[in-house]
N, C-alpha and C. Protein backbone atom coordinates (compact mmCIF):
# COMPACT_ATOMS: atom_id res chain seq x y z
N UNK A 1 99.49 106.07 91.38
CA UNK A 1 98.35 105.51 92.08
C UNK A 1 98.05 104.12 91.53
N UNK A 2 98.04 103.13 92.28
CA UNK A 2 97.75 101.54 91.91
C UNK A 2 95.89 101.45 91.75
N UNK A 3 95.81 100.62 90.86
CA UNK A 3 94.19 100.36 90.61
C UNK A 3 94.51 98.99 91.11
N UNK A 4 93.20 98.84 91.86
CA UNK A 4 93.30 97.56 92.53
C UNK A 4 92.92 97.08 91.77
N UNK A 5 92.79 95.53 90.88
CA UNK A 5 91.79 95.13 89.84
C UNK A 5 90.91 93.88 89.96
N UNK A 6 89.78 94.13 89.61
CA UNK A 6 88.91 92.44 89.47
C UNK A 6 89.23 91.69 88.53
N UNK A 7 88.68 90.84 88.92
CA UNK A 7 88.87 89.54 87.76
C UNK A 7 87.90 90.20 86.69
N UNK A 8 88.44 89.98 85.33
CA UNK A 8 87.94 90.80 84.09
C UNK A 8 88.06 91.79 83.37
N UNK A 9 88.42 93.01 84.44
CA UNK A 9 88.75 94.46 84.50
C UNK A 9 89.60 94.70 83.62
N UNK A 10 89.75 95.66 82.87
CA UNK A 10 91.24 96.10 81.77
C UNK A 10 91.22 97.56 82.10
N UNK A 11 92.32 97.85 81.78
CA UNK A 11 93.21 99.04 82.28
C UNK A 11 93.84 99.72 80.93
N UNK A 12 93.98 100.76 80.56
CA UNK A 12 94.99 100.92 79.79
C UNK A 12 96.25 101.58 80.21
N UNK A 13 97.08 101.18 79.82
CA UNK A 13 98.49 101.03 79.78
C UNK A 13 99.10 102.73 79.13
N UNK A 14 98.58 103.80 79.82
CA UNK A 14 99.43 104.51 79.70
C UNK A 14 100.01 105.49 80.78
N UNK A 15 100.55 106.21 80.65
CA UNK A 15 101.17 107.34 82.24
C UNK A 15 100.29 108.32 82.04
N UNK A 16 100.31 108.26 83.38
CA UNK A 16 99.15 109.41 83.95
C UNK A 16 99.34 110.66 83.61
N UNK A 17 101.15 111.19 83.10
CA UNK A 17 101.12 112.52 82.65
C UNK A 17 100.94 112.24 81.11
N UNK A 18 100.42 111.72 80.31
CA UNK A 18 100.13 111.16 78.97
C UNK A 18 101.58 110.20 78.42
N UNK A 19 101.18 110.14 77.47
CA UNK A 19 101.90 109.26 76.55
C UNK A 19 101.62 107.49 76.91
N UNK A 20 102.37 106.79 76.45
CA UNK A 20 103.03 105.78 76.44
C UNK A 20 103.72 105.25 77.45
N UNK A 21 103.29 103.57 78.35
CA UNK A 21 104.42 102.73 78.95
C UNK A 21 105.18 102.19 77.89
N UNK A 22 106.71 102.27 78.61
CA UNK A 22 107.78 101.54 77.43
C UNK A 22 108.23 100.34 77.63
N UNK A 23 108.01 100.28 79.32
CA UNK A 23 108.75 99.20 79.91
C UNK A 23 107.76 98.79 81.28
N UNK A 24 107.45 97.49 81.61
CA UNK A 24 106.90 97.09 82.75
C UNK A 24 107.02 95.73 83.13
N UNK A 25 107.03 95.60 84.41
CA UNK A 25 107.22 94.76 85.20
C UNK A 25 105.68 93.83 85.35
N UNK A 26 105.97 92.35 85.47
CA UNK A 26 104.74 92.02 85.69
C UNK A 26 105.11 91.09 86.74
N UNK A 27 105.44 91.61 88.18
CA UNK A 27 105.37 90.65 89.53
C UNK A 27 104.41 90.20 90.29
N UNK A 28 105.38 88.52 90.47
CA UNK A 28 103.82 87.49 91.39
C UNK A 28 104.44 87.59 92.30
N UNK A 29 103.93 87.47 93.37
CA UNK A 29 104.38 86.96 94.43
C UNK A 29 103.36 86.08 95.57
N UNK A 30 103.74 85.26 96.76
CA UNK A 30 103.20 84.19 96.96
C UNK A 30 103.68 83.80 98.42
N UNK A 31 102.88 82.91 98.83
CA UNK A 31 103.68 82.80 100.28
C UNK A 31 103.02 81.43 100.83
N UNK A 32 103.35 80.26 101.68
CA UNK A 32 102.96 78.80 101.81
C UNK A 32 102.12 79.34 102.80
N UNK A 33 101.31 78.40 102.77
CA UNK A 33 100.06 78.92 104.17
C UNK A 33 100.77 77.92 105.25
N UNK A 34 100.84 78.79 106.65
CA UNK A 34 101.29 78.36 107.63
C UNK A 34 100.22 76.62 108.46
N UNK A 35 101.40 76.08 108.11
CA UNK A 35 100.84 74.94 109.32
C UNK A 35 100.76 74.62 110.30
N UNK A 36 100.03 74.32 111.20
CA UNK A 36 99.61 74.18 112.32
C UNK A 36 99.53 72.99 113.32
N UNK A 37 99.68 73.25 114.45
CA UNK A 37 99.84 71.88 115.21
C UNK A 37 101.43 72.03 115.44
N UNK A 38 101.51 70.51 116.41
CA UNK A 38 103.29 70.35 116.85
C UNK A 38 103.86 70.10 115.99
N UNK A 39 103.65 69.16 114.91
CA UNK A 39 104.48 68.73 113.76
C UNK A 39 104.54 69.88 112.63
N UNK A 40 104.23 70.87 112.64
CA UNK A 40 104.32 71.90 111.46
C UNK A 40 105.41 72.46 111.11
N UNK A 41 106.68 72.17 112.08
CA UNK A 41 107.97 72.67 111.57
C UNK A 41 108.77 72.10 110.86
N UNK A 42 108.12 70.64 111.13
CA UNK A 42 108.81 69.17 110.96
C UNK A 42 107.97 69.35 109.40
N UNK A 43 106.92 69.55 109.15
CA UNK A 43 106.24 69.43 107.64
C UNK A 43 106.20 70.11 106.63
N UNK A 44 106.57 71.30 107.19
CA UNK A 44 106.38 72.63 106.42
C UNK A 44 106.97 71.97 105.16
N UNK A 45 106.01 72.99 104.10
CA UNK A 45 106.15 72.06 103.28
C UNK A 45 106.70 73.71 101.58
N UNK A 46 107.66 73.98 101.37
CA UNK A 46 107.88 74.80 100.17
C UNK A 46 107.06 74.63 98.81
N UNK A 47 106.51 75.94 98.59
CA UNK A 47 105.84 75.67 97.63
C UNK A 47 106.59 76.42 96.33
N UNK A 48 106.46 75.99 95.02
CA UNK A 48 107.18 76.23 93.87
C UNK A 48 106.26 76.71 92.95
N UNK A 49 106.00 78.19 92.85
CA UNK A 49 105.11 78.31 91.99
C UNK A 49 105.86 78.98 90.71
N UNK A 50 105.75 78.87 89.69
CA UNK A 50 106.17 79.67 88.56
C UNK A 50 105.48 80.37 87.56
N UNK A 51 106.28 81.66 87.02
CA UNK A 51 105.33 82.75 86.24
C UNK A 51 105.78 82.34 85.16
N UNK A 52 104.77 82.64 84.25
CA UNK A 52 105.35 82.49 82.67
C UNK A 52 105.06 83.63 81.91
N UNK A 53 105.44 83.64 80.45
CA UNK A 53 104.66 84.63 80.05
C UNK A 53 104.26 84.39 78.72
N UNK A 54 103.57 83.94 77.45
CA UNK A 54 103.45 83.43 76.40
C UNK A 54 102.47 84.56 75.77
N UNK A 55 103.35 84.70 74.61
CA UNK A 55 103.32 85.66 73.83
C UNK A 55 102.57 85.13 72.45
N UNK A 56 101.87 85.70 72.02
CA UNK A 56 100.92 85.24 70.91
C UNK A 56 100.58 86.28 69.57
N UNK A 57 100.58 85.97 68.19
CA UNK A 57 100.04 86.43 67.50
C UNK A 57 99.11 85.76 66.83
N UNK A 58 98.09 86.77 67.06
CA UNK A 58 96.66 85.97 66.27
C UNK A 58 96.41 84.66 66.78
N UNK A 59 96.32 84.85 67.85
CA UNK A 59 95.71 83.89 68.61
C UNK A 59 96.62 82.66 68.77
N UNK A 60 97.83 82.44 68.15
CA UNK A 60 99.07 81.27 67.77
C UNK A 60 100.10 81.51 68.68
N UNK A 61 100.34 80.61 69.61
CA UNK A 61 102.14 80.97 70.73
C UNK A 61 102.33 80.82 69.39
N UNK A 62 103.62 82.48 69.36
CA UNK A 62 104.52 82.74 68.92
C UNK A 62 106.53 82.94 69.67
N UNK A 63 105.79 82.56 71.27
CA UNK A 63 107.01 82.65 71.85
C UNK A 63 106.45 82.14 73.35
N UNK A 64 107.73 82.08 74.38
CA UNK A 64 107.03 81.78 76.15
C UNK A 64 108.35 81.98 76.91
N UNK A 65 108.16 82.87 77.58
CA UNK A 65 109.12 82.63 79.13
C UNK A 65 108.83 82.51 79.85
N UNK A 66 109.70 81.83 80.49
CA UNK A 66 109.43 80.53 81.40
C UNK A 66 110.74 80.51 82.38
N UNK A 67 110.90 80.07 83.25
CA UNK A 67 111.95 79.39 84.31
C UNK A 67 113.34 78.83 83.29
N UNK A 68 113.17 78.40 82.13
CA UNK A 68 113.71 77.39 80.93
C UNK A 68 113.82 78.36 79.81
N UNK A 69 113.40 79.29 79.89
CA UNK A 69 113.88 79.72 78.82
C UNK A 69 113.26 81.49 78.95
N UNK A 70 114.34 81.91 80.18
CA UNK A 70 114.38 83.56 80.37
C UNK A 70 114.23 84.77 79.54
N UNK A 71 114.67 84.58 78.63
CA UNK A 71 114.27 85.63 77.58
C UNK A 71 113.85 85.29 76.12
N UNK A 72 112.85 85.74 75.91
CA UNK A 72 111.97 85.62 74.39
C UNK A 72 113.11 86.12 73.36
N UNK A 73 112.63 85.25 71.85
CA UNK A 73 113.64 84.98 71.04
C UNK A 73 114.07 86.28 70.64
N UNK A 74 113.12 87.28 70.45
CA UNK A 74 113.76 88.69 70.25
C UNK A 74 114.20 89.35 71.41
N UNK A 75 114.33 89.26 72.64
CA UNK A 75 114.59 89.91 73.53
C UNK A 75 113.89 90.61 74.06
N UNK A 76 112.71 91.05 74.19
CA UNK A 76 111.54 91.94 74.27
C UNK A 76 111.27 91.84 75.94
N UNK A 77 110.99 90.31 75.82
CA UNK A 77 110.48 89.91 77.11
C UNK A 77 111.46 88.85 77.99
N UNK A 78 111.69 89.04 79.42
CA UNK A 78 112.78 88.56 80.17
C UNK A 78 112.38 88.54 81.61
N UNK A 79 112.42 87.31 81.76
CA UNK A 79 112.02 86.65 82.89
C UNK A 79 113.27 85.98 84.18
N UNK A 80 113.05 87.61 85.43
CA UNK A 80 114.26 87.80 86.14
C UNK A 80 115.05 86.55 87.25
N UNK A 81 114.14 85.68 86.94
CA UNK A 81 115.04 83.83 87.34
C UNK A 81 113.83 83.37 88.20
N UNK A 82 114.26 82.08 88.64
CA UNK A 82 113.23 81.29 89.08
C UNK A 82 113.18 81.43 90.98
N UNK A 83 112.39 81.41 91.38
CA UNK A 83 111.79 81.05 92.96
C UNK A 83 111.31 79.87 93.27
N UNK A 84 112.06 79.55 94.01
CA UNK A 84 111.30 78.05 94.56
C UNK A 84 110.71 77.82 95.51
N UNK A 85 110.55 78.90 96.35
CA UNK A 85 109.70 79.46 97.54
C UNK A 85 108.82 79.77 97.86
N UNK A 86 109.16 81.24 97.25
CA UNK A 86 107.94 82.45 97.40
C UNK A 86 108.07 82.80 99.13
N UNK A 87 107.77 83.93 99.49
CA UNK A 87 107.08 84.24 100.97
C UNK A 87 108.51 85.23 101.16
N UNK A 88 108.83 86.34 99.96
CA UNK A 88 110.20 87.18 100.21
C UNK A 88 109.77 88.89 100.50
N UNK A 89 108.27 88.75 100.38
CA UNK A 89 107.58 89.75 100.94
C UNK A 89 107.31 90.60 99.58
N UNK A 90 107.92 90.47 98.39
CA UNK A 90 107.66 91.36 97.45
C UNK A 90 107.25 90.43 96.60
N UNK A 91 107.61 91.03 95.08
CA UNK A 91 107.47 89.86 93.99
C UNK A 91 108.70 88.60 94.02
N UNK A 92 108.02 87.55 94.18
CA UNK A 92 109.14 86.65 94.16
C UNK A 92 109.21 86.27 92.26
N UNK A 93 108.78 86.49 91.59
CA UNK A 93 109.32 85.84 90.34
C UNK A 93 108.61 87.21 90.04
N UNK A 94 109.37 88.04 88.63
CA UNK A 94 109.24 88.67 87.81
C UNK A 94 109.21 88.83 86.36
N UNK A 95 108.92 88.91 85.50
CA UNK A 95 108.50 89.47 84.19
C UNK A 95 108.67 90.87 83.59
N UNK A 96 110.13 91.27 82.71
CA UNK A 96 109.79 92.16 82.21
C UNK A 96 109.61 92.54 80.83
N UNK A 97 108.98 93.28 80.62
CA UNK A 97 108.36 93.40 79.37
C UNK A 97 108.55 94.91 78.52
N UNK A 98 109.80 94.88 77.35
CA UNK A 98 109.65 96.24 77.09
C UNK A 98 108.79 96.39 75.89
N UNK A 99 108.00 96.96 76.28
CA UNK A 99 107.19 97.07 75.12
C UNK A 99 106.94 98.06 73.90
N UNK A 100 107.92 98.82 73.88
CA UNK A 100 108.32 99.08 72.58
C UNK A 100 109.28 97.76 71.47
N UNK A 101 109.37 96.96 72.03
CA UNK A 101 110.49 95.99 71.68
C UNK A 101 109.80 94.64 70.80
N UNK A 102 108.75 94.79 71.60
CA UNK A 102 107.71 93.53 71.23
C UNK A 102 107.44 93.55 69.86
N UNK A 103 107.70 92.72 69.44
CA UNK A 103 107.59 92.82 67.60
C UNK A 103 105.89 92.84 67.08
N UNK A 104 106.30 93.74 65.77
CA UNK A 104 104.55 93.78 65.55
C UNK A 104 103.67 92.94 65.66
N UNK A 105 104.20 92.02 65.04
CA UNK A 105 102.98 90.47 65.14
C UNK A 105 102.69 89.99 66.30
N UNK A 106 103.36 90.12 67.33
CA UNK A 106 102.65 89.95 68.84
C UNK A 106 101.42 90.79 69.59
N UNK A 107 100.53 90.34 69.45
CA UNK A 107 99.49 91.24 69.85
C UNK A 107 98.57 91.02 71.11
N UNK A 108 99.50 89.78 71.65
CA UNK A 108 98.92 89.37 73.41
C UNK A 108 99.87 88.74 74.02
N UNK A 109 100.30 89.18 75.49
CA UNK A 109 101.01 88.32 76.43
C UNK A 109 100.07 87.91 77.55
N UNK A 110 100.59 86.53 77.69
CA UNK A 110 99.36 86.12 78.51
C UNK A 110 100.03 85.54 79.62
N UNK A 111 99.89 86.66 81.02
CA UNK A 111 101.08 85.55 81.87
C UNK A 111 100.27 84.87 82.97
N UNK A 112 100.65 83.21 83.33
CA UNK A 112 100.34 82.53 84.00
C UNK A 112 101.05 82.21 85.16
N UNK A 113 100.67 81.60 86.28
CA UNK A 113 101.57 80.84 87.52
C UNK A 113 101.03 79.50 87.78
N UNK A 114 101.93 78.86 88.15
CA UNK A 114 101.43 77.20 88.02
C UNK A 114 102.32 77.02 89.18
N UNK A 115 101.79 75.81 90.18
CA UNK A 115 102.79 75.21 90.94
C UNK A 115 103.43 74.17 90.49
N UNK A 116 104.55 74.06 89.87
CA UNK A 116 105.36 73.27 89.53
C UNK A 116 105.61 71.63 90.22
N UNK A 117 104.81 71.83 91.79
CA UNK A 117 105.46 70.91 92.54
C UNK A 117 104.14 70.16 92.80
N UNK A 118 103.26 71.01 92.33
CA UNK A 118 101.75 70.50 92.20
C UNK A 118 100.83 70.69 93.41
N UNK A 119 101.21 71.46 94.46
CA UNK A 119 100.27 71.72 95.13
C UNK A 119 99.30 72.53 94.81
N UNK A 120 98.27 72.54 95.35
CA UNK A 120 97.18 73.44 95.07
C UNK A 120 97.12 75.03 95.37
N UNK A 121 96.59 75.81 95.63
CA UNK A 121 96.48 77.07 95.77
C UNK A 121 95.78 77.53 97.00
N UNK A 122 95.11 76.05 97.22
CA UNK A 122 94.85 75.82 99.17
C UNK A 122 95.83 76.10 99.64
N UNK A 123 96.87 76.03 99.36
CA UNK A 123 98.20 75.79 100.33
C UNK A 123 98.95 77.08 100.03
N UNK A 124 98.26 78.22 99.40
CA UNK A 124 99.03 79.26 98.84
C UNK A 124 98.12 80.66 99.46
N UNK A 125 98.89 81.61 100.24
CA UNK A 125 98.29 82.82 100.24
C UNK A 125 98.57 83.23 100.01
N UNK A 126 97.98 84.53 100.29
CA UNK A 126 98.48 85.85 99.85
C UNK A 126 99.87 86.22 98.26
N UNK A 127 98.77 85.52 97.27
CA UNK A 127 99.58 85.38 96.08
C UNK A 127 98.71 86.89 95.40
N UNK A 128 99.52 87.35 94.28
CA UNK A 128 99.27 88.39 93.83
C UNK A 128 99.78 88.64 92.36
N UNK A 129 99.10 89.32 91.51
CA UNK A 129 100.38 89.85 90.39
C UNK A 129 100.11 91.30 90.47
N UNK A 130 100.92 92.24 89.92
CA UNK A 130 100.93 93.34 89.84
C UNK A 130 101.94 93.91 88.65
N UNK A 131 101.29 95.34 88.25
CA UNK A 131 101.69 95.48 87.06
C UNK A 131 102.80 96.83 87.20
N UNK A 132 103.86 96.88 86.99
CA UNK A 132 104.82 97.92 87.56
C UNK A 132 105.61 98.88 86.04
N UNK A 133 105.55 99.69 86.11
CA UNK A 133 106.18 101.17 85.39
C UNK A 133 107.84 100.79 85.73
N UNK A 134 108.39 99.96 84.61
CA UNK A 134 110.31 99.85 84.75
C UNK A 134 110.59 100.82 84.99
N UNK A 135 110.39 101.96 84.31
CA UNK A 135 111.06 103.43 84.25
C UNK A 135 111.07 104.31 85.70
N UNK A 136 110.13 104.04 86.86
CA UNK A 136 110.01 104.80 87.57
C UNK A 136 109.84 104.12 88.97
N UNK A 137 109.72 102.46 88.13
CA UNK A 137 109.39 101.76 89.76
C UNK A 137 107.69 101.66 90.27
N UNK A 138 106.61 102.92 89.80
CA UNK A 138 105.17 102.69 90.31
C UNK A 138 104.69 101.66 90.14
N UNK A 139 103.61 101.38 90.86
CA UNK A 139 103.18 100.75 90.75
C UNK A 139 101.65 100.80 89.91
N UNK A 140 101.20 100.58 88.66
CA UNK A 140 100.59 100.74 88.01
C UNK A 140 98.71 100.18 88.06
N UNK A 141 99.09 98.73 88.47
CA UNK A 141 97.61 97.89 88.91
C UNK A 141 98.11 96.16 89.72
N UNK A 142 97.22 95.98 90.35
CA UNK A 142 97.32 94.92 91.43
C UNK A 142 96.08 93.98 90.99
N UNK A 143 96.67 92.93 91.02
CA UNK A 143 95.48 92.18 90.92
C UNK A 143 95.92 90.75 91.71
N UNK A 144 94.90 90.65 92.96
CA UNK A 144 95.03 89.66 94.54
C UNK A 144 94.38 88.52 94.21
N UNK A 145 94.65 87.50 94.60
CA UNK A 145 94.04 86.24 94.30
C UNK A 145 93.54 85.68 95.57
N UNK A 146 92.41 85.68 95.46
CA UNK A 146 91.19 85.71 96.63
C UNK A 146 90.87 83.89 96.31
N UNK A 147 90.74 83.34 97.66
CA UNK A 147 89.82 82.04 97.63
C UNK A 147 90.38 80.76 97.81
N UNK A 148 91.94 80.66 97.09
CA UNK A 148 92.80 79.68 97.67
C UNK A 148 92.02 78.77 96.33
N UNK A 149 91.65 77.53 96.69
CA UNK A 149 91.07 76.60 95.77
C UNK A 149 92.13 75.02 95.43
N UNK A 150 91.35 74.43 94.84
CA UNK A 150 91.64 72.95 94.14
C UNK A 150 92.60 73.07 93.46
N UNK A 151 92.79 73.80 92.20
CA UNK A 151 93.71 74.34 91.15
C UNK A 151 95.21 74.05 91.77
N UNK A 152 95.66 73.79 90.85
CA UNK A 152 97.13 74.10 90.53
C UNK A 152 97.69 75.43 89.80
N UNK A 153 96.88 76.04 88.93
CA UNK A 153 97.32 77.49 88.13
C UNK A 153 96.18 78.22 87.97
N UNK A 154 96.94 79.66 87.72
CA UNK A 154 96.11 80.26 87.22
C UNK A 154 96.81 81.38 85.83
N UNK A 155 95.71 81.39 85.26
CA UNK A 155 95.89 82.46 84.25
C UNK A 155 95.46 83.66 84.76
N UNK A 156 96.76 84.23 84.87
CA UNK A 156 96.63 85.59 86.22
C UNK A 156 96.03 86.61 85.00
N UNK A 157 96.76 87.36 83.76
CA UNK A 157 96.73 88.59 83.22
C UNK A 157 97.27 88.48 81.99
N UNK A 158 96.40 89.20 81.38
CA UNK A 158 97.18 89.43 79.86
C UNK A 158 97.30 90.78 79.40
N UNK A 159 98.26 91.48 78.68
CA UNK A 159 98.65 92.80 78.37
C UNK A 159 98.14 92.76 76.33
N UNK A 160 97.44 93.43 76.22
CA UNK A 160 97.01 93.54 74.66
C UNK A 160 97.09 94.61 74.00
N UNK A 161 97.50 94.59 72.56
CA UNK A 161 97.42 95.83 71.97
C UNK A 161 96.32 96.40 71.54
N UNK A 162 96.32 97.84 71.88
CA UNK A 162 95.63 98.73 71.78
C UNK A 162 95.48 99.65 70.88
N UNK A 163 95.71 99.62 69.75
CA UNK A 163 96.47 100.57 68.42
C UNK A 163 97.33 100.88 68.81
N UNK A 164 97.85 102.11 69.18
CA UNK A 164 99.33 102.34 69.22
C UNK A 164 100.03 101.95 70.42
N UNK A 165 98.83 100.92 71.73
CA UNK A 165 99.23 101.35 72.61
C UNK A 165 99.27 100.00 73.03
N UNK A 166 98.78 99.63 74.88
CA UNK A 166 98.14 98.50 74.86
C UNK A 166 97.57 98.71 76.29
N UNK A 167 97.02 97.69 76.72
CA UNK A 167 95.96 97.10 77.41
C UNK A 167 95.93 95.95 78.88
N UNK A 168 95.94 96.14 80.06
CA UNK A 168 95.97 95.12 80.65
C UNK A 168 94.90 94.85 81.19
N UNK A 169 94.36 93.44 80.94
CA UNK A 169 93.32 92.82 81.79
C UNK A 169 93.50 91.96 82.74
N UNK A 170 93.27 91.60 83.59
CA UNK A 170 93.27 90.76 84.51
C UNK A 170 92.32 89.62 84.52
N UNK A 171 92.56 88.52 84.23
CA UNK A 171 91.92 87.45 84.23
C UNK A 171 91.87 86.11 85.28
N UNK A 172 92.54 85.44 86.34
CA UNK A 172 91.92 85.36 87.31
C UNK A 172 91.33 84.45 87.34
N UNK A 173 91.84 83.33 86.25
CA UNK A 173 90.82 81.93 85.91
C UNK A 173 91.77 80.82 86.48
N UNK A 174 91.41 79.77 87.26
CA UNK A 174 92.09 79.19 88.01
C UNK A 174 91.97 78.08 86.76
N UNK A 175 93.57 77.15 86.45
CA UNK A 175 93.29 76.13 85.61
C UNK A 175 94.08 74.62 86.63
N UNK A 176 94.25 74.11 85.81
CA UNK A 176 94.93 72.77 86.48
C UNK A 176 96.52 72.39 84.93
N UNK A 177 97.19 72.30 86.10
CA UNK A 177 98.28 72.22 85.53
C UNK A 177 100.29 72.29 85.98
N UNK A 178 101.08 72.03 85.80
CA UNK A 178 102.61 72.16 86.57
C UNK A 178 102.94 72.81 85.20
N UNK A 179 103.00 73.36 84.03
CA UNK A 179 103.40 74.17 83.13
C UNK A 179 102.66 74.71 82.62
N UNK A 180 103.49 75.72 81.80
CA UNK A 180 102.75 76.69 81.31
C UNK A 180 101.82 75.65 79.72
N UNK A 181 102.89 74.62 78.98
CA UNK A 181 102.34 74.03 78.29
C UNK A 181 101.12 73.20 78.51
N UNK A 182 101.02 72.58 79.83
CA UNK A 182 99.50 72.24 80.69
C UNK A 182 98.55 73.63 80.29
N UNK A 183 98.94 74.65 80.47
CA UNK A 183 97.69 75.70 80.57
C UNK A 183 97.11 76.01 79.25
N UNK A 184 98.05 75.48 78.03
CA UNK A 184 97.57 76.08 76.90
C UNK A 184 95.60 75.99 76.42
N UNK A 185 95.70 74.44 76.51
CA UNK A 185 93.91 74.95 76.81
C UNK A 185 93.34 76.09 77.28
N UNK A 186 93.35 76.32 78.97
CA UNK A 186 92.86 77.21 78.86
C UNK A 186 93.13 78.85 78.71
N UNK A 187 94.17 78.89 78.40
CA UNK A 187 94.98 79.91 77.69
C UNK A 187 93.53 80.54 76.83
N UNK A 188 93.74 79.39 76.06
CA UNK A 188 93.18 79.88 74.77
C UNK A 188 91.66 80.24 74.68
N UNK A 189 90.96 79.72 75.89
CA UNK A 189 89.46 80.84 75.40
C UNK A 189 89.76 81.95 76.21
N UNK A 190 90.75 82.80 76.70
CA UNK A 190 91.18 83.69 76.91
C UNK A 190 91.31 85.09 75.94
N UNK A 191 91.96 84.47 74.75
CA UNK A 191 92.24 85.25 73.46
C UNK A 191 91.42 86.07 73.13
């Protein structure tokens, strides 16, 4: 069963028949808002948004995947290639995350989407992230990005540890920026 989520909301991160997630997916997906008028075929215009995922201990990037650099230095986290599109009906850029793998000192992933090409998020619908169970495919929690806006990024969600376990919140803060290194500001009153 998917929890739809608000901006703020946290979830914990385990299976519904108990235990522990080991492995999950964290897919965006995205789609250009249709243009209008005679010239709209002639303009259409591709939008390039990209997911990241920056991994932190104690509040310090300790690591980031990115489009540039697919899998984190331990392997933990792996980011399934880049989209320059979006609008493929599912997740167009993915994130996976095994999280038994994640080394102790990491104690937050914080994943973002930025348009690379710099359009705004006016020009973007029906964008989404969602949080997916590797092992089984469910779909775990959804979180929709309502409103369009000025922005170039947003800091969609972060996954946190929980003592033995961990945690996803959804955060939902629109920043300005074409990388993930642009977002680090506001990354950080996130923490």
């Amino acid at each position: 069963m998917t929890v739809n989520m608000s901006k703020g909301q946290q979830i914990s991160l385990t299976k519904s028949g108990g235990g522990e997630l080991t492995v999950v997916r964290m897919g965006l997906g995205w789609k250009s808002v249709p243009r209008k008028g005679f010239l709209a075929r002639m303009t259409a215009k591709e939008i390039d948004l990209d997911a990241s995922a920056v991994l932190f201990a104690d509040k310090q990037p300790a690591d980031v995947v990115f489009f540039q650099h697919l899998t984190s230095d331990d392997g933990s986290v792996r980011h399934t290639g880049d989209n320059r599109v979006g609008g493929a009906g599912g997740d167009d850029e993915s994130i996976v995350v095994d999280l038994q793998r994640v080394p102790v000192h990491v104690d937050q992933i914080v994943f973002t989407v930025n348009s690379f090409t710099g359009q705004t998020f006016e020009e973007v619908e029906n964008a989404f992230c969602r949080l997916v169970d590797e092992t089984n495919g469910q779909e775990l929690a959804r979180y929709t990005l309502t409103g369009g806006g000025r922005h170039t990024a947003q800091i969609m969600a972060k996954v946190v540890r929980a003592g033995a376990g961990w945690q996803m919140a959804a955060i939902g803060e629109p920043a300005q920026g074409r990388t993930f290194q642009d977002l680090m500001p506001s990354i950080a009153s996130h923490l």
